[in-house]
C-alpha atoms as a PDB file:
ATOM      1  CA  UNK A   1     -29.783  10.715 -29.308  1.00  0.00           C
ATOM      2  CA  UNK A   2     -28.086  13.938 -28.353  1.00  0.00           C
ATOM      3  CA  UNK A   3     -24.043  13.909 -27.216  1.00  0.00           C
ATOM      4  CA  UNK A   4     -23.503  15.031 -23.706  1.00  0.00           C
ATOM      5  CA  UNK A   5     -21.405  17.791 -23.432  1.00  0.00           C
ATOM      6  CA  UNK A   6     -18.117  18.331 -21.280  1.00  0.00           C
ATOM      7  CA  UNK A   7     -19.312  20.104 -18.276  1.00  0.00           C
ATOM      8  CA  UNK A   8     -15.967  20.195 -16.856  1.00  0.00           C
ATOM      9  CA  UNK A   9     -14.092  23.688 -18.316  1.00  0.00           C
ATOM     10  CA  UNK A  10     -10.796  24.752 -18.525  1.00  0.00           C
ATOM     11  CA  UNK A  11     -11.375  27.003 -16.225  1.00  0.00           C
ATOM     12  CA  UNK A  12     -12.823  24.418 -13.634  1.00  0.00           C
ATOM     13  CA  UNK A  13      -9.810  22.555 -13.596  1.00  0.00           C
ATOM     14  CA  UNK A  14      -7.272  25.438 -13.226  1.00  0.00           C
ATOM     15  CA  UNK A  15      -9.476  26.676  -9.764  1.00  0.00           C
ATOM     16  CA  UNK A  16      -9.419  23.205  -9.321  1.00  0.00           C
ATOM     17  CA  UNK A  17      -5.766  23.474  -8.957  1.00  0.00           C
ATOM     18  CA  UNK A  18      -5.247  26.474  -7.955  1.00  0.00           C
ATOM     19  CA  UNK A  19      -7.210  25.260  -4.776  1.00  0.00           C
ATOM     20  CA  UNK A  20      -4.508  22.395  -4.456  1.00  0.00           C
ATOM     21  CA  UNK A  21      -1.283  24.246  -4.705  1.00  0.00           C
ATOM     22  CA  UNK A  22      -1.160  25.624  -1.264  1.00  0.00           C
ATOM     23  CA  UNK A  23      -1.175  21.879  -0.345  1.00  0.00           C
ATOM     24  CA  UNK A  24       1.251  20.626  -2.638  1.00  0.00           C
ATOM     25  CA  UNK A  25       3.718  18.943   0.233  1.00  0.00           C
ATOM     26  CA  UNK A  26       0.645  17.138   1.565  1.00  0.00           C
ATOM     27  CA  UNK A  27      -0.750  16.035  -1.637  1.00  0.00           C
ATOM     28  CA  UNK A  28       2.899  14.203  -1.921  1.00  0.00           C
ATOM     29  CA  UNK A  29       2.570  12.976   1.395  1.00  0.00           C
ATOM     30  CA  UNK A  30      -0.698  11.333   1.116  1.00  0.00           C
ATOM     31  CA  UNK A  31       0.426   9.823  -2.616  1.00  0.00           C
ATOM     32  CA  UNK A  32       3.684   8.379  -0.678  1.00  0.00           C
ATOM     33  CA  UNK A  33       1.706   7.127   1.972  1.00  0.00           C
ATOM     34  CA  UNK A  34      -0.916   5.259  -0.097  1.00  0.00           C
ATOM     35  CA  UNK A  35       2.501   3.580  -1.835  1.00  0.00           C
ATOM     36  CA  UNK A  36       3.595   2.581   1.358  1.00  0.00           C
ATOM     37  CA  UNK A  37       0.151   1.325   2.551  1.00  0.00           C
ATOM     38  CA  UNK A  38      -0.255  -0.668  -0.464  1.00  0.00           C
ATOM     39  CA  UNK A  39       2.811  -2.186  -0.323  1.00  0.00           C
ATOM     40  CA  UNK A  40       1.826  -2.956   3.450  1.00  0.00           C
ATOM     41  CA  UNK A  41      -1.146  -4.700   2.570  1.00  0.00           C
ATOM     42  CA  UNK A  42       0.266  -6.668  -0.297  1.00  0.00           C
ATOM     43  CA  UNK A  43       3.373  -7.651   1.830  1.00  0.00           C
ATOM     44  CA  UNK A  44       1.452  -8.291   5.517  1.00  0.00           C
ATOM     45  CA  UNK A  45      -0.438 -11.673   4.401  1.00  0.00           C
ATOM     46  CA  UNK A  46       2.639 -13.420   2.956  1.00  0.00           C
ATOM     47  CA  UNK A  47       4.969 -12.584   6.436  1.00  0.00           C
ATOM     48  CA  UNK A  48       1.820 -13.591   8.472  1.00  0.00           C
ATOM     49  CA  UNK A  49       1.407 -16.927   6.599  1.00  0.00           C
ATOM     50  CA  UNK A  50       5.104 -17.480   7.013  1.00  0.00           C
ATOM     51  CA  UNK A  51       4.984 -16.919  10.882  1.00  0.00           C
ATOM     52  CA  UNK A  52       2.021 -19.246  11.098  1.00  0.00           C
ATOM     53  CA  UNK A  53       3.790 -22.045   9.164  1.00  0.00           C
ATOM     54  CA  UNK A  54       6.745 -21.377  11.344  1.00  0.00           C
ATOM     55  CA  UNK A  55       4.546 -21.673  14.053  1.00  0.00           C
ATOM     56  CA  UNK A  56       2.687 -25.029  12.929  1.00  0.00           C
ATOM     57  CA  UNK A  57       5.931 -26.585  12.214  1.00  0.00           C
ATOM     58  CA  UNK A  58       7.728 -25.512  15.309  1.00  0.00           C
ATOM     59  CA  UNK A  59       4.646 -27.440  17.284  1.00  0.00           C
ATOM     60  CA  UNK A  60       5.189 -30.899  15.343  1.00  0.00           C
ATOM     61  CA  UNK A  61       8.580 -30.258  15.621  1.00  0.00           C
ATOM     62  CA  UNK A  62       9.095 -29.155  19.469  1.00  0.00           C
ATOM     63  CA  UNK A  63      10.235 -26.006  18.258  1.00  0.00           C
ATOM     64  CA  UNK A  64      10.255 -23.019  16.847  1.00  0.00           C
ATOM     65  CA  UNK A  65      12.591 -21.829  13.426  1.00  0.00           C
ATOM     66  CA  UNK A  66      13.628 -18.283  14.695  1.00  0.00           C
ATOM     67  CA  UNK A  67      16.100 -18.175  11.493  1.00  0.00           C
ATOM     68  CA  UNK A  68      12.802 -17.271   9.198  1.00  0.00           C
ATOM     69  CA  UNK A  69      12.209 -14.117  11.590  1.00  0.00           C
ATOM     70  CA  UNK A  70      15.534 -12.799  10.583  1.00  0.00           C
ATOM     71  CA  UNK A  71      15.703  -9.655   8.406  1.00  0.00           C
ATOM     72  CA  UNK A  72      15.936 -10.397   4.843  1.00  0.00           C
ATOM     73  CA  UNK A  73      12.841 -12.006   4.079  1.00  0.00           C
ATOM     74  CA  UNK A  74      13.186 -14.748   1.583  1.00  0.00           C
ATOM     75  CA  UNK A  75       9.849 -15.077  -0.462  1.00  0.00           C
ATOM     76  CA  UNK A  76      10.211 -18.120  -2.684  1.00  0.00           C
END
């Protein structure tokens, strides 16, 4: 069995580069943005589940908790 070789040079990777530099600010911008949109995403099913309980329970209830909608989430 023969070993593969690296096909990827030095010299790949710096034009490699060198092909990203002039877009440095967006390369930031897109890494910030896929922060935020994770943080989105792992965030956006707990609020909806706690609007839908508040919902639920402001049904049996006869009304509905607007205190949970306040800023300041509190996930416990």
């Amino acid at each position: 069995m023969k070993k593969s070789k690296n096909k990827l040079k030095k010299g790949s990777v710096k034009r490699l580069i060198g092909l990203f530099l002039p877009h440095k600010r967006d390369c930031v911008f897109m890494f910030f943005m896929l922060i935020i949109s994770s943080v989105f995403v792992s965030v956006g099913p707990r609020v909806l589940g706690m609007a839908t309980d508040s919902i639920v329970s402001g049904l049996e209830l006869g009304g509905i908790n607007w205190q949970l909608f306040q800023p300041g989430l509190d996930f416990q």
